[in-house]
Each structure stands twice: as C-alpha cells, then as structure tokens.
Protein backbone atom coordinates (compact mmCIF):
# COMPACT_ATOMS: atom_id res chain seq x y z
CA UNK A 1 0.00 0.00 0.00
CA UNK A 2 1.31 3.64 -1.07
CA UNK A 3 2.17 5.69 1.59
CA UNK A 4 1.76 9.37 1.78
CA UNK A 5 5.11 10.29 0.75
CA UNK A 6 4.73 8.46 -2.53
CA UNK A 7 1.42 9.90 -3.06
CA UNK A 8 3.41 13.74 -1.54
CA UNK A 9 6.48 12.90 -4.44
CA UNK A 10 4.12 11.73 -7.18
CA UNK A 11 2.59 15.58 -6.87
CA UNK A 12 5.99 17.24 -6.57
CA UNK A 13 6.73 15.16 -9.69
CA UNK A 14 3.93 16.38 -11.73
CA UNK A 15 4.94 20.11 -10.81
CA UNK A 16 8.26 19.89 -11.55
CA UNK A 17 7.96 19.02 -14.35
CA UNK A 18 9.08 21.24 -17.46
CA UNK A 19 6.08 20.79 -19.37
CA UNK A 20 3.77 22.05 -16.73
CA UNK A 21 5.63 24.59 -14.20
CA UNK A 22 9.51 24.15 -13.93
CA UNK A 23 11.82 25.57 -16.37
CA UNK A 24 15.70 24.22 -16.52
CA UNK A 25 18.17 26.44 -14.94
CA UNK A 26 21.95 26.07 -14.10
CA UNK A 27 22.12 26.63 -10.38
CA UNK A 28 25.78 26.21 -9.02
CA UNK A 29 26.87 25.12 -12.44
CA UNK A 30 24.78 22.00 -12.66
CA UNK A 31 21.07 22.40 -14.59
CA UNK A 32 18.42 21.50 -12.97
CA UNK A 33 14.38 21.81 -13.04
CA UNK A 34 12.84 25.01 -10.99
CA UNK A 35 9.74 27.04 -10.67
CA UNK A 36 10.87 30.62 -10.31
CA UNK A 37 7.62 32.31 -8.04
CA UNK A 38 8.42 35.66 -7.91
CA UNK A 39 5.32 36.20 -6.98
CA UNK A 40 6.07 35.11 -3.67
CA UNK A 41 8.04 37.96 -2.71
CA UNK A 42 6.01 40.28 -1.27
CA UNK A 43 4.04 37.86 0.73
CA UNK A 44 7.55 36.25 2.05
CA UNK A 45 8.76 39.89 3.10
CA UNK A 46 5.14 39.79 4.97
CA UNK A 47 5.08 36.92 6.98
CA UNK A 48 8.83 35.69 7.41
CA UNK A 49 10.47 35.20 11.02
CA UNK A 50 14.04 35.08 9.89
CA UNK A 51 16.28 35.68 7.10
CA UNK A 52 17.75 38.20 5.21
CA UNK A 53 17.25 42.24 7.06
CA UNK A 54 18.48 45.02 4.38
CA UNK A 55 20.22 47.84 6.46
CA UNK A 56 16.24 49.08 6.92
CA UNK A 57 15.10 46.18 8.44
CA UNK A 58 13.18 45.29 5.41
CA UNK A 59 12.86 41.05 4.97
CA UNK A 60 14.10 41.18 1.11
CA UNK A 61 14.40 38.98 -1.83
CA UNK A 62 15.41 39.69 -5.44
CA UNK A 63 14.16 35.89 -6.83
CA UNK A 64 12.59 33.03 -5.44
CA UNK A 65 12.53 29.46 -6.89
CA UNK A 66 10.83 26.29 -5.67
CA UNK A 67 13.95 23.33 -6.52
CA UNK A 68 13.31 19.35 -5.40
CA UNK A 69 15.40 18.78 -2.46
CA UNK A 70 16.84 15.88 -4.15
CA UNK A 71 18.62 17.85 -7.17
CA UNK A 72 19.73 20.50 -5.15
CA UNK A 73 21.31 18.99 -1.97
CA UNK A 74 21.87 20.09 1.15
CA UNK A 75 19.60 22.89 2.20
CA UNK A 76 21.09 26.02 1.58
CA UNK A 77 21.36 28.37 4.53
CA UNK A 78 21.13 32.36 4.80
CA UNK A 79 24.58 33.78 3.51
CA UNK A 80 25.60 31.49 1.22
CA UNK A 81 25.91 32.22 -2.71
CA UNK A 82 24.12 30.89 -5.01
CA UNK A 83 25.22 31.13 -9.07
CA UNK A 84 21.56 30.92 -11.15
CA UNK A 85 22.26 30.76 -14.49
CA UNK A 86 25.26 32.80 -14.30
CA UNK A 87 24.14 35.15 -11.73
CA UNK A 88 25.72 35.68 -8.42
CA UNK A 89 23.46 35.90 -5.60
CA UNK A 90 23.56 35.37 -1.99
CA UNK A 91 20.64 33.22 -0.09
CA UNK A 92 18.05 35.32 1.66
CA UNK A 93 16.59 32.50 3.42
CA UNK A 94 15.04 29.12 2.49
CA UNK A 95 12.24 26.65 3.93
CA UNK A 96 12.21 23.41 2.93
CA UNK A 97 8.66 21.61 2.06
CA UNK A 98 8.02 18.25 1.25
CA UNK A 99 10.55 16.91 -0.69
CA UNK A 100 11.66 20.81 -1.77
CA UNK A 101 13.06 24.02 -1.31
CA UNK A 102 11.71 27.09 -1.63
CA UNK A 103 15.02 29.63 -1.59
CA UNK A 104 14.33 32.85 -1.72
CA UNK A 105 18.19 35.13 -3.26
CA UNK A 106 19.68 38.22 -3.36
CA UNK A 107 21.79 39.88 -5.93
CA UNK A 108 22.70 43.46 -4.37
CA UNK A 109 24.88 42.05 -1.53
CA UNK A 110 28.54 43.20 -0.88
C-alpha cells in the first residue's frame, strides 16, 4: 500500500515538471528543473520570522525558486551564494517543504 510520501512525491513530480511549471536552470553550475515564483516575494517579506534584514530592516528577496530537495542537496542556509544561471546571488533564506526548497536570493549584496 502507497504511503503518503509516494502519493506527496508523485505531486511534486507532476509540478516539476518542465512541461507544466519548472523551467531548466543552471544553479551552481549543474542544470536542474525550478519554478521561479516571484510572486512570492512580497508575501515572504510579509510573513517571514528570519532571514535576510536590508540595512532598513526590510525582509528582502530579489528571486525566489521552488527546486526538489533531491537535485539540489543540502539545504542552503542564509549567507551562502548561489550562481543561477550565471548570476551571483547570496541566499536570503530558504524553507524546505516536502521533498523541496523554496530559496528565496539576493543579488545586491557586498
């Protein structure tokens, strides 16, 4: 009998994939399938407890993309740099959801 993870994977399957949501990116020099939600910004500035504070106080985030846990690795933590598709940009903070990330990146960082 399936359990729920299978049934929780077979879903994150369906969205990740490139004909529906994801697009292919190369994230630390490796491509992989992502749903950039930039969407998501303004209601992660609203309601996040930690991460990234611009000198205002401000939570911030330039991009955010939703990556399987799996094809990414460990979990990325706030500080560290990230290079999307050629881009350097630092981490602003992540969460990690069944079976994904959801990383949320800065580029104006010095």
């Amino acid at each position: 009998m399936p359990k729920l993870k299978d049934y929780l994977q077979s879903d994150l399957d369906i969205f990740m994939n490139t004909d529906e949501f994801a697009t292919t990116h190369s994230v630390n020099g490796t491509e992989m399938d992502v749903i950039i939600d930039n969407d998501l910004i303004e209601q992660w500035g609203k309601n996040r407890q930690t991460g990234f504070k611009d000198p205002t106080g401000i939570y911030s985030a330039d991009m955010m993309f939703i990556v399987k846990a799996a094809d990414f690795g460990d979990k990325p933590l706030p500080g560290e740099n990230i290079r999307f598709d050629g881009d350097l940009y630092q981490v602003a903070d992540s969460k990690e959801e069944t079976g994904s990330y959801l990383i949320g990146l800065v580029a104006n960082f010095s």
